[in-house]
PDB file of N, CA and C in Angstrom:
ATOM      1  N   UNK A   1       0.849  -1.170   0.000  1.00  0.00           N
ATOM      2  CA  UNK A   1       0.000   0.000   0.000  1.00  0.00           C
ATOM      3  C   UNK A   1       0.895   1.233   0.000  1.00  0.00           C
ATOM      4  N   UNK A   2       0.698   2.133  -0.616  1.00  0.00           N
ATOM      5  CA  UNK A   2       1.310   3.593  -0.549  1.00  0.00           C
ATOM      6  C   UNK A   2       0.678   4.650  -1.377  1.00  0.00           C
ATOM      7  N   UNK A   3       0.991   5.463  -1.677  1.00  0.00           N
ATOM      8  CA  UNK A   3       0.629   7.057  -2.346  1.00  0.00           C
ATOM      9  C   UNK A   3       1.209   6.401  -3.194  1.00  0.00           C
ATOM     10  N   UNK A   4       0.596   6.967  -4.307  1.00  0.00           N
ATOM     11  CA  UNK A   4       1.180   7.485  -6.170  1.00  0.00           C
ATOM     12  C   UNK A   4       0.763   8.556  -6.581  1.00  0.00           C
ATOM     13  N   UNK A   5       1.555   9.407  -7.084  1.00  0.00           N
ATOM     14  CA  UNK A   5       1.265  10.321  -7.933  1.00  0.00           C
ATOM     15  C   UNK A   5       1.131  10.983  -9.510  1.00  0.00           C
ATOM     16  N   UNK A   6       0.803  10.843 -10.387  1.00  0.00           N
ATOM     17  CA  UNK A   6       0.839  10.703 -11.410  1.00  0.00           C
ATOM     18  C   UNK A   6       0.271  12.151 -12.006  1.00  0.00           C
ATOM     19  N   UNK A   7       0.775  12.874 -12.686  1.00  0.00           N
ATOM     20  CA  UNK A   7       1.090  13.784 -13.741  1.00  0.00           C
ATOM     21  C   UNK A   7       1.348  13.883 -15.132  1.00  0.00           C
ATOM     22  N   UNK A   8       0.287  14.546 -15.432  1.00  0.00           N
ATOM     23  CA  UNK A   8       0.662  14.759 -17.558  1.00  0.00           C
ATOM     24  C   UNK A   8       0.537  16.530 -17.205  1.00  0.00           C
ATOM     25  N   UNK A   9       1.581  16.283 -18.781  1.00  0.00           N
ATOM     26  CA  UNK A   9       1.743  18.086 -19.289  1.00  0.00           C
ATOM     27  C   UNK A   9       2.897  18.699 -18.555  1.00  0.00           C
ATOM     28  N   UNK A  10       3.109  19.833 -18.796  1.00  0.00           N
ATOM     29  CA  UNK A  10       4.437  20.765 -18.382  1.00  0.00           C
ATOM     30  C   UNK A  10       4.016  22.258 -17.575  1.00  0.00           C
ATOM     31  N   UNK A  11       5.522  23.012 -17.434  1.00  0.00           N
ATOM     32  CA  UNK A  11       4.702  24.191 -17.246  1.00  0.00           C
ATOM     33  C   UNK A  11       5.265  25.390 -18.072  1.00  0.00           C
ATOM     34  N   UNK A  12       4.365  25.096 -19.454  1.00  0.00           N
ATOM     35  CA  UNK A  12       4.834  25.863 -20.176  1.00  0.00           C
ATOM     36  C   UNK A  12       4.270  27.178 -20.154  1.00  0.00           C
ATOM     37  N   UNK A  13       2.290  27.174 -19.348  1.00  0.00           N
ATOM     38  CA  UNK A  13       2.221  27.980 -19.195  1.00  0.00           C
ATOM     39  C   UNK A  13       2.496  28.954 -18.078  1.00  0.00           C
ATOM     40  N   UNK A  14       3.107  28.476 -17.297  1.00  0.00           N
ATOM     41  CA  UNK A  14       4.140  28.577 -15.912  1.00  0.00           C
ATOM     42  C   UNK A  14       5.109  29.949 -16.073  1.00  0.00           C
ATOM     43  N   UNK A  15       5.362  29.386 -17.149  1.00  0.00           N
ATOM     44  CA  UNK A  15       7.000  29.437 -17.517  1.00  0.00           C
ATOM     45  C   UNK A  15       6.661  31.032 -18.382  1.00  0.00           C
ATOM     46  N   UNK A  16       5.338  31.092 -19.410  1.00  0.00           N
ATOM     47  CA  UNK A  16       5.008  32.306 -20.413  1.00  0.00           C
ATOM     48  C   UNK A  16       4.726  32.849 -19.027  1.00  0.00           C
ATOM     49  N   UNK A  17       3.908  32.825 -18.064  1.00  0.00           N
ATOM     50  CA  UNK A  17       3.819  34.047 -17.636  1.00  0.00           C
ATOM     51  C   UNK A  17       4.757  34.437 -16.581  1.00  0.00           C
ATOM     52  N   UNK A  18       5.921  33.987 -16.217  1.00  0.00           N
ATOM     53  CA  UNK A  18       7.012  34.822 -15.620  1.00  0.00           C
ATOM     54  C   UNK A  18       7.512  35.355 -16.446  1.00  0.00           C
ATOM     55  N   UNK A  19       7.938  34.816 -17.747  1.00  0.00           N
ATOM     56  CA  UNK A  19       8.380  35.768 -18.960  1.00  0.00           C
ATOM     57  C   UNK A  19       7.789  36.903 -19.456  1.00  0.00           C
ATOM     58  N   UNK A  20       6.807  36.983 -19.397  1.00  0.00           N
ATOM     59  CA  UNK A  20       5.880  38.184 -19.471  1.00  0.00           C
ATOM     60  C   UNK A  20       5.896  39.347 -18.532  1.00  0.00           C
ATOM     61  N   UNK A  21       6.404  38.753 -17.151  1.00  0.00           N
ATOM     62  CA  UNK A  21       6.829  39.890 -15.747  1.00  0.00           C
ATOM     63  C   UNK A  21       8.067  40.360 -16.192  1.00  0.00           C
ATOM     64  N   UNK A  22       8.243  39.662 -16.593  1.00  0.00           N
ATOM     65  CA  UNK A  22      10.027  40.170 -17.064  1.00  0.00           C
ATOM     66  C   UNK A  22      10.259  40.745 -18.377  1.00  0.00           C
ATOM     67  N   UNK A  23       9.558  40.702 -19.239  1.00  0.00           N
ATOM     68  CA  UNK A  23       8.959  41.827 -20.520  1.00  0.00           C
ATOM     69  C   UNK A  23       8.233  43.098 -20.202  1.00  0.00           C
ATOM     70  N   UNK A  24       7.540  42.955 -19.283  1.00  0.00           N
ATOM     71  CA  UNK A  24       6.357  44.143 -19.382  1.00  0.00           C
ATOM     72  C   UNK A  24       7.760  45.601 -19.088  1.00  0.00           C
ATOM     73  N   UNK A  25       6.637  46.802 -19.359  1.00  0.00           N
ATOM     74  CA  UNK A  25       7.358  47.871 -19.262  1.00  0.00           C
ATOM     75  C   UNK A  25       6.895  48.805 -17.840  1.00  0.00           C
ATOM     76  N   UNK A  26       7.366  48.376 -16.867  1.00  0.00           N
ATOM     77  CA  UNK A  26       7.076  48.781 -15.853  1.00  0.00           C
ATOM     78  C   UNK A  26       7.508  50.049 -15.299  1.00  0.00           C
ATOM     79  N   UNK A  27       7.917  50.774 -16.190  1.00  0.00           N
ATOM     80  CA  UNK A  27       8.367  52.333 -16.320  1.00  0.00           C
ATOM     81  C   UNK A  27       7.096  53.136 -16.409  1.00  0.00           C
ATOM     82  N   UNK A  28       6.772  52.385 -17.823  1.00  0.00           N
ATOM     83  CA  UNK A  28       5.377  53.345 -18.191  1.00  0.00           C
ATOM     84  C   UNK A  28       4.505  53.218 -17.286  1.00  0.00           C
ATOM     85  N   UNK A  29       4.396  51.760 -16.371  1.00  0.00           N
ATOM     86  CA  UNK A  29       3.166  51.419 -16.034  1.00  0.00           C
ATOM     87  C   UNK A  29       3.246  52.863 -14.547  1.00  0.00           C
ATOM     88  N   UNK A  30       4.538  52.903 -13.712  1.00  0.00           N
ATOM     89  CA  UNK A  30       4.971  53.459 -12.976  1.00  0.00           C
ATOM     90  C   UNK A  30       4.309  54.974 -12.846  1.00  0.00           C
ATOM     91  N   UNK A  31       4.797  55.151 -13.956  1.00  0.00           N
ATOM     92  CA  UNK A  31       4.670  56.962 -14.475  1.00  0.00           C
ATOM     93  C   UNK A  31       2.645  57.393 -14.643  1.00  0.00           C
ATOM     94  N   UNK A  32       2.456  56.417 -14.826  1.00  0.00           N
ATOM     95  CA  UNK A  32       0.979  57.035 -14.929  1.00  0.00           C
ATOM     96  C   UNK A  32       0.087  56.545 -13.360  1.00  0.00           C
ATOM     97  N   UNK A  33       1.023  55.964 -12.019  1.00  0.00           N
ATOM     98  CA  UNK A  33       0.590  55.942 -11.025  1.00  0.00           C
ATOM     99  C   UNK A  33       1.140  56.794 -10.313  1.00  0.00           C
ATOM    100  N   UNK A  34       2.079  57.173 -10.836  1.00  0.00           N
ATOM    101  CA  UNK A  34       3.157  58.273  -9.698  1.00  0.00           C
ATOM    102  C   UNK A  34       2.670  59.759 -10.554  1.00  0.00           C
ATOM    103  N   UNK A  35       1.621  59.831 -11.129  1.00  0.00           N
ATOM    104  CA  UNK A  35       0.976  61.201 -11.163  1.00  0.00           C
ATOM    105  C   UNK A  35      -0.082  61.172 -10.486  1.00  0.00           C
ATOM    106  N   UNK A  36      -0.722  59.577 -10.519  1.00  0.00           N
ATOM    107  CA  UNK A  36      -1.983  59.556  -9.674  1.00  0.00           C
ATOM    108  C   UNK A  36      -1.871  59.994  -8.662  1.00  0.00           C
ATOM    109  N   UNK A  37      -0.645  59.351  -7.814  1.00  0.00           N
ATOM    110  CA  UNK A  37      -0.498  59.361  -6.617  1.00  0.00           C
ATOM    111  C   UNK A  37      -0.163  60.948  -6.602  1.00  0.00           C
ATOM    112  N   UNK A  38       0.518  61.497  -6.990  1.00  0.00           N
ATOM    113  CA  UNK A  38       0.951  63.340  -6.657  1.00  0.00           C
ATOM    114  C   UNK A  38      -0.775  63.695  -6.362  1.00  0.00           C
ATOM    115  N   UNK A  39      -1.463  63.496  -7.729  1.00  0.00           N
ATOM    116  CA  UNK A  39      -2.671  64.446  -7.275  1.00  0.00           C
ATOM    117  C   UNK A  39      -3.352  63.592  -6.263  1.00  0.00           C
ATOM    118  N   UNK A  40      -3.482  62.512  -6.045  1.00  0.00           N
ATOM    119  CA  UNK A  40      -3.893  62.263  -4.332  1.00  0.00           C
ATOM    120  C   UNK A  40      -3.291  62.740  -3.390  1.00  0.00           C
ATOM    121  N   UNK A  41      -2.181  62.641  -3.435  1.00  0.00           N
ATOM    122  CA  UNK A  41      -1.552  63.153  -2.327  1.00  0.00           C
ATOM    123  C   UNK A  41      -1.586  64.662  -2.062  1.00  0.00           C
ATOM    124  N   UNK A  42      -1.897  65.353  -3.214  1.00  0.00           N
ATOM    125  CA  UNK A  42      -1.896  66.968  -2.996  1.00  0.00           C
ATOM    126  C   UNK A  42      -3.126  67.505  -2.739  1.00  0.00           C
ATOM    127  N   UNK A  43      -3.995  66.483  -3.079  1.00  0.00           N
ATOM    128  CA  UNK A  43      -5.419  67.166  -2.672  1.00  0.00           C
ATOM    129  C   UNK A  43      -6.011  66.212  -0.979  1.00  0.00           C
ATOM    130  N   UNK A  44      -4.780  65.564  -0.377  1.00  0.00           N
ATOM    131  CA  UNK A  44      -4.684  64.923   0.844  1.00  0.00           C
ATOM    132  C   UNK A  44      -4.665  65.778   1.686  1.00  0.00           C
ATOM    133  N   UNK A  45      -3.470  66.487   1.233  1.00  0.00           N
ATOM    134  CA  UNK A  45      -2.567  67.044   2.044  1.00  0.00           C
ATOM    135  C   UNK A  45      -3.100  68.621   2.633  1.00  0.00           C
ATOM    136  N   UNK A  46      -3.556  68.779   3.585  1.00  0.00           N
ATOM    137  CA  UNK A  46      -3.826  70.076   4.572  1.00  0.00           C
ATOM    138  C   UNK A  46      -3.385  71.038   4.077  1.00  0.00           C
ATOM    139  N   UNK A  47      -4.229  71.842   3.728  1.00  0.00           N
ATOM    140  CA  UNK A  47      -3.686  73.263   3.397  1.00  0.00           C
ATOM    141  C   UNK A  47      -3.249  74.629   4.385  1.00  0.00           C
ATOM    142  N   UNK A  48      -1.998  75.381   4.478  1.00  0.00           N
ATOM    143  CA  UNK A  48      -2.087  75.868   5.383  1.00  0.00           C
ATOM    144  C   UNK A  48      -1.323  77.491   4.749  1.00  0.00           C
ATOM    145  N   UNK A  49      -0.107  77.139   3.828  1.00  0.00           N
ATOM    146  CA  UNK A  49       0.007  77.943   2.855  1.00  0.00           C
ATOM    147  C   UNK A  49       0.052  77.342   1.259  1.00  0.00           C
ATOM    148  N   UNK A  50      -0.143  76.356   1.699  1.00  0.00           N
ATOM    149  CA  UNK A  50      -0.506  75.539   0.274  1.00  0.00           C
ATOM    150  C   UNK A  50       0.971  75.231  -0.350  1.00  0.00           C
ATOM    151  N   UNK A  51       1.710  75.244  -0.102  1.00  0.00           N
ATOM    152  CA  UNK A  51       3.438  74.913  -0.342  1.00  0.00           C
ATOM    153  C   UNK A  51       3.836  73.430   0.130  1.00  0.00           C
ATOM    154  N   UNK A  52       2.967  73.018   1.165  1.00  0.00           N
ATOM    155  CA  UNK A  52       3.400  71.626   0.866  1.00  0.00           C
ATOM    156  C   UNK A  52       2.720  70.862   0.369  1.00  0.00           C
ATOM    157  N   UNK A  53       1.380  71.199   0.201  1.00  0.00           N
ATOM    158  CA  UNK A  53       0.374  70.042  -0.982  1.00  0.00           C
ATOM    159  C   UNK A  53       0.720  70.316  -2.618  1.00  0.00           C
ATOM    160  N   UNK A  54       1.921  71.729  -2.916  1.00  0.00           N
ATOM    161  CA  UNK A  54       2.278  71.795  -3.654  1.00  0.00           C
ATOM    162  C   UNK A  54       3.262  71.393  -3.928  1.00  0.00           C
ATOM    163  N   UNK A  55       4.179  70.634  -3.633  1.00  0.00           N
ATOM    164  CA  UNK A  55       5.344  70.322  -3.333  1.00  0.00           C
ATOM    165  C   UNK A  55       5.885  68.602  -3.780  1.00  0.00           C
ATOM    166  N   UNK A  56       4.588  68.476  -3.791  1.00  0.00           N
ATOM    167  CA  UNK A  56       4.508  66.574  -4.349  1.00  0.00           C
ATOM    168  C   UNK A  56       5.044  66.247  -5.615  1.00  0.00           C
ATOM    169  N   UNK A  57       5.906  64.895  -5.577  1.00  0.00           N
ATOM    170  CA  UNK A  57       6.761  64.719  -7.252  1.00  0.00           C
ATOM    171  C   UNK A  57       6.801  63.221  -7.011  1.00  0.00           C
ATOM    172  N   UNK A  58       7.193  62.511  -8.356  1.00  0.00           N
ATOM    173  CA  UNK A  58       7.616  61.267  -7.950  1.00  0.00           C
ATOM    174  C   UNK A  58       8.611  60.999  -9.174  1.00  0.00           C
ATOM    175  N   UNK A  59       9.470  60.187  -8.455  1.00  0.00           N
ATOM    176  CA  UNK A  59      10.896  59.580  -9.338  1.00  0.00           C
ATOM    177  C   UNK A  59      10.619  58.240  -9.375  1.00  0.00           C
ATOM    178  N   UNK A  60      11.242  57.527 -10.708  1.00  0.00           N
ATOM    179  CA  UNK A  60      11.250  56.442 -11.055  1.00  0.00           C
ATOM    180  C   UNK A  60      12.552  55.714 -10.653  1.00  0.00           C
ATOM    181  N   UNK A  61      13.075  55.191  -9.658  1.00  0.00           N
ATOM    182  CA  UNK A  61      14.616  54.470  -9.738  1.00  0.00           C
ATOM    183  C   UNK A  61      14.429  53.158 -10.782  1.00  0.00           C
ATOM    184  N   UNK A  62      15.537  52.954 -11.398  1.00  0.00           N
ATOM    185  CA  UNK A  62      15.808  51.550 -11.833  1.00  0.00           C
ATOM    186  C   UNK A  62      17.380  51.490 -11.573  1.00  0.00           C
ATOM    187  N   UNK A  63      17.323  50.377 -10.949  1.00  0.00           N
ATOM    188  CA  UNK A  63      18.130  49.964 -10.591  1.00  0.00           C
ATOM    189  C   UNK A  63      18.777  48.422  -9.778  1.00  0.00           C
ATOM    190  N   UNK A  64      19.412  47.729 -10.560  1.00  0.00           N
ATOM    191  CA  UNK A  64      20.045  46.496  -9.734  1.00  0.00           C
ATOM    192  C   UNK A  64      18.716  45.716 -10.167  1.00  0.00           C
ATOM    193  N   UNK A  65      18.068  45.790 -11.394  1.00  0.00           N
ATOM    194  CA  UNK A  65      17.385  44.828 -11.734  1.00  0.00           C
ATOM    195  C   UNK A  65      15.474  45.302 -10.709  1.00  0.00           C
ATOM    196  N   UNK A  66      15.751  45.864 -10.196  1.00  0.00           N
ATOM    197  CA  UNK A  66      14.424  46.759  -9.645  1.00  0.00           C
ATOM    198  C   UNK A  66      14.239  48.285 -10.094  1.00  0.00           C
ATOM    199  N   UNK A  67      12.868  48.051 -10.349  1.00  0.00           N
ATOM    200  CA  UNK A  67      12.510  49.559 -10.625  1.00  0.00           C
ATOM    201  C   UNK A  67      11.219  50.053  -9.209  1.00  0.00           C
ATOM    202  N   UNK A  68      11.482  50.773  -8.946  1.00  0.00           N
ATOM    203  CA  UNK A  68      11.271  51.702  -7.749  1.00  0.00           C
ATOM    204  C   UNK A  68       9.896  52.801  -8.171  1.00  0.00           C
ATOM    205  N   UNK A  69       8.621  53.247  -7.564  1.00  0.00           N
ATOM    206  CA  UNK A  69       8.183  54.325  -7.653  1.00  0.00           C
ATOM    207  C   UNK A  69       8.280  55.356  -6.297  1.00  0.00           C
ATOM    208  N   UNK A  70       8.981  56.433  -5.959  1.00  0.00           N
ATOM    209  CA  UNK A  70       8.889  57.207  -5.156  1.00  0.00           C
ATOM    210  C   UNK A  70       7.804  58.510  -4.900  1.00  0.00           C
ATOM    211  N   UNK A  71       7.438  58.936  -4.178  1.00  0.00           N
ATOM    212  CA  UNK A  71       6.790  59.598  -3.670  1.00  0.00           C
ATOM    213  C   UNK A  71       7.500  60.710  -3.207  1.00  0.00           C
ATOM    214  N   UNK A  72       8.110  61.735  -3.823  1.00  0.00           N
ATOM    215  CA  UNK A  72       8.544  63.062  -2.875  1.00  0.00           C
ATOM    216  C   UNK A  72       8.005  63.921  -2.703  1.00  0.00           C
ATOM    217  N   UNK A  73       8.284  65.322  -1.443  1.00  0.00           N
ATOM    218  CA  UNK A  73       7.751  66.030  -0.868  1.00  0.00           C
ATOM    219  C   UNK A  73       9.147  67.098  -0.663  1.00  0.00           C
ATOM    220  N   UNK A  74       9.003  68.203  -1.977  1.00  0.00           N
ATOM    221  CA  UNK A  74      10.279  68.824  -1.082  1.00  0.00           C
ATOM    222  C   UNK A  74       9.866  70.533  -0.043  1.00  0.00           C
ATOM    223  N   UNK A  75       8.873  70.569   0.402  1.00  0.00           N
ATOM    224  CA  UNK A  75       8.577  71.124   1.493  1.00  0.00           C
ATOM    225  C   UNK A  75       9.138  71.082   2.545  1.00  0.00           C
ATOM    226  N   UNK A  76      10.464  71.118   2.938  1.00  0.00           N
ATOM    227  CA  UNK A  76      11.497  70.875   4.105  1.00  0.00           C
ATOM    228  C   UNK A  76      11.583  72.271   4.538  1.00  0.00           C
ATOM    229  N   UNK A  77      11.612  72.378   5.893  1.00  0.00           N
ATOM    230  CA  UNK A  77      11.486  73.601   6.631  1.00  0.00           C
ATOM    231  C   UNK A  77      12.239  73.116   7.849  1.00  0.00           C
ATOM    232  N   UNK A  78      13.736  73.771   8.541  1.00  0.00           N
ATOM    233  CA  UNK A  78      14.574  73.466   9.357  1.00  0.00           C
ATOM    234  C   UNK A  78      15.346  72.374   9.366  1.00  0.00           C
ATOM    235  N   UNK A  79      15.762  71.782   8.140  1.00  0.00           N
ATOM    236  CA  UNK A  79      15.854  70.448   7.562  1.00  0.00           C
ATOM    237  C   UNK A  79      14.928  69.206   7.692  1.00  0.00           C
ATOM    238  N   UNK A  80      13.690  69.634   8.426  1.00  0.00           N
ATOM    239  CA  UNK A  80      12.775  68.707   8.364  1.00  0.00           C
ATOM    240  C   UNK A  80      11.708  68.622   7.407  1.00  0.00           C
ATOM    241  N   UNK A  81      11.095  67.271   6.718  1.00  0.00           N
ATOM    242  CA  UNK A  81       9.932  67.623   5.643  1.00  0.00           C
ATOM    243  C   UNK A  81       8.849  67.787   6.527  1.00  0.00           C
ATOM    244  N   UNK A  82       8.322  68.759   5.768  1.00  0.00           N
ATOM    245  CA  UNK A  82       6.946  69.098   6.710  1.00  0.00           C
ATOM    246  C   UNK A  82       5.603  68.446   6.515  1.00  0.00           C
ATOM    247  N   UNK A  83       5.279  67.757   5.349  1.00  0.00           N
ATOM    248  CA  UNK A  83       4.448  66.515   5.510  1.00  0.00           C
ATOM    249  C   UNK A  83       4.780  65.635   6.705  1.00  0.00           C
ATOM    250  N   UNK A  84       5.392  65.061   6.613  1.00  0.00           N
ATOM    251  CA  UNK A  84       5.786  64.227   7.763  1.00  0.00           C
ATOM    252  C   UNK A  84       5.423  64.513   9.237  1.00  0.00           C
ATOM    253  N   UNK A  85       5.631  65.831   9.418  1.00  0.00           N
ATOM    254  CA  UNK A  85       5.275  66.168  10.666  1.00  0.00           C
ATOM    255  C   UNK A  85       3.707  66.488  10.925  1.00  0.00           C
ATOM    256  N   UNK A  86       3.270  67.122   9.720  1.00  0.00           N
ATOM    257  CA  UNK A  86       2.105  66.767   9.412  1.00  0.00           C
ATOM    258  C   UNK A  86       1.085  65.444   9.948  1.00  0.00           C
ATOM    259  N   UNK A  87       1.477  64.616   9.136  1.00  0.00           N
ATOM    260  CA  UNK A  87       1.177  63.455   8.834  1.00  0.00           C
ATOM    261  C   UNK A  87       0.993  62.608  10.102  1.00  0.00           C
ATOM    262  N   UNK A  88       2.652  62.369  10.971  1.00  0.00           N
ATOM    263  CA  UNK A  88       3.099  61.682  11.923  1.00  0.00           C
ATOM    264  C   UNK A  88       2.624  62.209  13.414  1.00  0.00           C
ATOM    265  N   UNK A  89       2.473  63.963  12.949  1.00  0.00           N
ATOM    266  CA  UNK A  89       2.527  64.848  14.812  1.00  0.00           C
ATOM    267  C   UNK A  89       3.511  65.155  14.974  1.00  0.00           C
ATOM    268  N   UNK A  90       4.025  65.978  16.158  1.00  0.00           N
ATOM    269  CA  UNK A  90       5.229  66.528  16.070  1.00  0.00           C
ATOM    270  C   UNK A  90       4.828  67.674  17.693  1.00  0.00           C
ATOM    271  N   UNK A  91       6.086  67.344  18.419  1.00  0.00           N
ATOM    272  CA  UNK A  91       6.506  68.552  19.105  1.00  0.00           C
ATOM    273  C   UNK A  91       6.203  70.130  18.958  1.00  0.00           C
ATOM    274  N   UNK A  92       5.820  71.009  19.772  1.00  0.00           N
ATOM    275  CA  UNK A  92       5.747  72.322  19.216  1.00  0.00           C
ATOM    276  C   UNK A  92       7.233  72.757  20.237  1.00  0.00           C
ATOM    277  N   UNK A  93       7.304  74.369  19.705  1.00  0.00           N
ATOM    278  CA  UNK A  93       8.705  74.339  20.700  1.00  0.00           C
ATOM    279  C   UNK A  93       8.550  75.062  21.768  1.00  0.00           C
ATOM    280  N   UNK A  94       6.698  74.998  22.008  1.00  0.00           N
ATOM    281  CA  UNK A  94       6.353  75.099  23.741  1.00  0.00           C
ATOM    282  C   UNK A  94       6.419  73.953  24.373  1.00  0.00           C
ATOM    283  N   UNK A  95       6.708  72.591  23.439  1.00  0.00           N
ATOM    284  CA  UNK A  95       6.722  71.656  24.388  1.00  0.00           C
ATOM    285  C   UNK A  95       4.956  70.747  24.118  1.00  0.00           C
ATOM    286  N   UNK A  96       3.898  71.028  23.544  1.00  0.00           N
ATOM    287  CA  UNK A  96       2.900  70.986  23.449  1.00  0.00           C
ATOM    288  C   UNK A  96       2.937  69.681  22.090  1.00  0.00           C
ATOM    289  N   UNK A  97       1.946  68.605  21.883  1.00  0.00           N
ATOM    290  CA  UNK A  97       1.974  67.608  20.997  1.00  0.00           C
ATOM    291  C   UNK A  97       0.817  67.948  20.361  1.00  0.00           C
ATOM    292  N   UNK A  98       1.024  67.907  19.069  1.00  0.00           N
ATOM    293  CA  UNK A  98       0.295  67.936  17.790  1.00  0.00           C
ATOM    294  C   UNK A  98      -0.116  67.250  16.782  1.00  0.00           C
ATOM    295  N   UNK A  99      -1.062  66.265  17.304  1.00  0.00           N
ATOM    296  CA  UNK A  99      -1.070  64.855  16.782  1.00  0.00           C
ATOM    297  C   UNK A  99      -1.620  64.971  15.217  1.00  0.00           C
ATOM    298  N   UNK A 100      -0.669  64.147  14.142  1.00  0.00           N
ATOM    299  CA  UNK A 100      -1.043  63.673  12.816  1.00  0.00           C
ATOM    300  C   UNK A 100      -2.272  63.338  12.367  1.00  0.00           C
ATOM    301  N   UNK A 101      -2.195  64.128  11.390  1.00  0.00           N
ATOM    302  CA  UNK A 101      -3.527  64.251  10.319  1.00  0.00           C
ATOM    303  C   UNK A 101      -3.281  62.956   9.658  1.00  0.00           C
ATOM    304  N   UNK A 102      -2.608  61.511   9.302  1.00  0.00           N
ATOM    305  CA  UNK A 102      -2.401  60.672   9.027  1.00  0.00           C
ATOM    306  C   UNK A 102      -3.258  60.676   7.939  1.00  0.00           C
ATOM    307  N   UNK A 103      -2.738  61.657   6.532  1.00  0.00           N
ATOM    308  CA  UNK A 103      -3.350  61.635   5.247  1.00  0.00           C
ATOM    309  C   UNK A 103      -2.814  60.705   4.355  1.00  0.00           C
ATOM    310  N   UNK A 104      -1.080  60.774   4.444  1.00  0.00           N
ATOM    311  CA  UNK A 104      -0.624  60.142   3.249  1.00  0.00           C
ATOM    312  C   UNK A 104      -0.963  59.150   2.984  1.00  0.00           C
ATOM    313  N   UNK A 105      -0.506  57.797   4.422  1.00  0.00           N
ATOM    314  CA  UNK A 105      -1.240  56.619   4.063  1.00  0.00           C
ATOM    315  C   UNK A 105      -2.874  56.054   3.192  1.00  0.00           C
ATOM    316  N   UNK A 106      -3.445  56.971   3.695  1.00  0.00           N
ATOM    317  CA  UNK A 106      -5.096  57.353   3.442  1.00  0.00           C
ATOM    318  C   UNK A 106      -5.068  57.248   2.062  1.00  0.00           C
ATOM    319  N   UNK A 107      -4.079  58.465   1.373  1.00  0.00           N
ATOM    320  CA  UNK A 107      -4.058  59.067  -0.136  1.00  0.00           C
ATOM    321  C   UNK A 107      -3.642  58.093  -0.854  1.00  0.00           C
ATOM    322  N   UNK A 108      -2.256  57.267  -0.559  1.00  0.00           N
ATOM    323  CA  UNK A 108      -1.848  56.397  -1.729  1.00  0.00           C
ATOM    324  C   UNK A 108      -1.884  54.742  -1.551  1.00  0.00           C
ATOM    325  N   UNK A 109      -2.389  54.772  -0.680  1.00  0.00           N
ATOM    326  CA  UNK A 109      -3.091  53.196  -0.161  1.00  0.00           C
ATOM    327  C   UNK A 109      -4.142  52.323  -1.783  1.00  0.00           C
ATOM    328  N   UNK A 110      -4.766  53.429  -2.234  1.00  0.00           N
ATOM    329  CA  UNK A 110      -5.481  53.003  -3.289  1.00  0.00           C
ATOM    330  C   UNK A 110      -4.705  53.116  -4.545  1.00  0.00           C
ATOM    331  N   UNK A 111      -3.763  53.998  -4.692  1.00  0.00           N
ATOM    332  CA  UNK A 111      -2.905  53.879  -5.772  1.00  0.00           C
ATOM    333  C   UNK A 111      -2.051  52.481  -5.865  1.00  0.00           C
ATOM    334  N   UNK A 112      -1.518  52.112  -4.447  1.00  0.00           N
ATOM    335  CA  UNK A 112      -0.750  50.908  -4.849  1.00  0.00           C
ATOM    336  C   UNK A 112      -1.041  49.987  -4.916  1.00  0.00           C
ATOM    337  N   UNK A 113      -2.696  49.801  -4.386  1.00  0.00           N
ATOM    338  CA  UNK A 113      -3.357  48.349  -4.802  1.00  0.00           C
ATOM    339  C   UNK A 113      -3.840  48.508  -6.029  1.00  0.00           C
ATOM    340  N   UNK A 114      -3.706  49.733  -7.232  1.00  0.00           N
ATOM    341  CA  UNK A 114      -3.945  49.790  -8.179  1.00  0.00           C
ATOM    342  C   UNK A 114      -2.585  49.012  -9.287  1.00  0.00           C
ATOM    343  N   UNK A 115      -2.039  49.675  -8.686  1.00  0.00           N
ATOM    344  CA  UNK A 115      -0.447  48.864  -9.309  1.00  0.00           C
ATOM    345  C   UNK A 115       0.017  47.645  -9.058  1.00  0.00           C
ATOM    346  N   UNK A 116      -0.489  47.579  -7.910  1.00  0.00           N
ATOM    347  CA  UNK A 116      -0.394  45.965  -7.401  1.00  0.00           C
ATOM    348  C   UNK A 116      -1.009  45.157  -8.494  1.00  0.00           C
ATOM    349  N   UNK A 117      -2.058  45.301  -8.514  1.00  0.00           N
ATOM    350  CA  UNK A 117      -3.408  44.322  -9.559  1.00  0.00           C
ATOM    351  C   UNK A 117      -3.098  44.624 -11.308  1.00  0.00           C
ATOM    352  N   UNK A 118      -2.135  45.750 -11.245  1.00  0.00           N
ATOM    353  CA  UNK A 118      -1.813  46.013 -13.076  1.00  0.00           C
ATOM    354  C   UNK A 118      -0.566  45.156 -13.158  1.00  0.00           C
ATOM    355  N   UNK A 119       0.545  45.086 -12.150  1.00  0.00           N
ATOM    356  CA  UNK A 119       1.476  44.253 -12.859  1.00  0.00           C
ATOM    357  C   UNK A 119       1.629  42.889 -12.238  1.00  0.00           C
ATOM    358  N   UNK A 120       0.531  42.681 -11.702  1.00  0.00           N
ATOM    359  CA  UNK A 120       0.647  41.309 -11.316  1.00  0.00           C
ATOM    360  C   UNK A 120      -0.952  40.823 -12.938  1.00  0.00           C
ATOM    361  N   UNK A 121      -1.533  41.215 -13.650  1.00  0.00           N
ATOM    362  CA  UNK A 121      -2.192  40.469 -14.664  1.00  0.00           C
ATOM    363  C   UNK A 121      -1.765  40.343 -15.544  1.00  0.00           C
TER     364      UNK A 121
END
């Protein structure tokens, strides 16, 4: 008495669609989420002089066989970005806590399950 296992066919279609992850052009696909994401994120983002919801960009890295979408913010005020403090809360320099508007996550949460589901079909 024992187990058997028995199998027909290959995995050829296995095999086409990793080749296909590794064809696609994930630059382009990149570039038309990393505008999405700016205007989510800028119409997220608290207005107060309007310089840091203006301030949103995104870069493409490729590199080492990965390509990267970034999210920047160059609104830095005392070498700190000021989304962030925004976002996270932050110290005042009476000493007083100023708890985060916790937008960003909010804003691009739907962008990357958008990208998620485009280069994974």
């Amino acid at each position: 008495m024992g187990v058997y296992f028995r199998g027909k066919g290959d995995f050829s279609k296995t095999d086409q669609y990793f080749k296909s992850l590794l064809n696609k052009d994930y630059t382009s696909i990149l570039s038309k989420y990393g505008q999405m994401g700016v205007e989510a994120l800028r119409a997220a983002t608290p207005v107060d002089t309007g310089l840091a919801s203006s301030s949103w960009n995104y870069e493409i890295v490729n590199e080492d066989g990965q390509v990267r979408l970034i999210w920047t913010n160059d609104d830095i005020e005392g070498g700190i970005n000021v989304v962030v403090l925004v976002d996270r809360g932050h110290c005042t320099k009476s000493g007083s806590w100023v708890p985060g508007q916790h937008f960003i996550d909010d804003a691009i949460s739907p962008i990357i399950a958008q990208i998620a589901r485009e280069v994974t079909s």
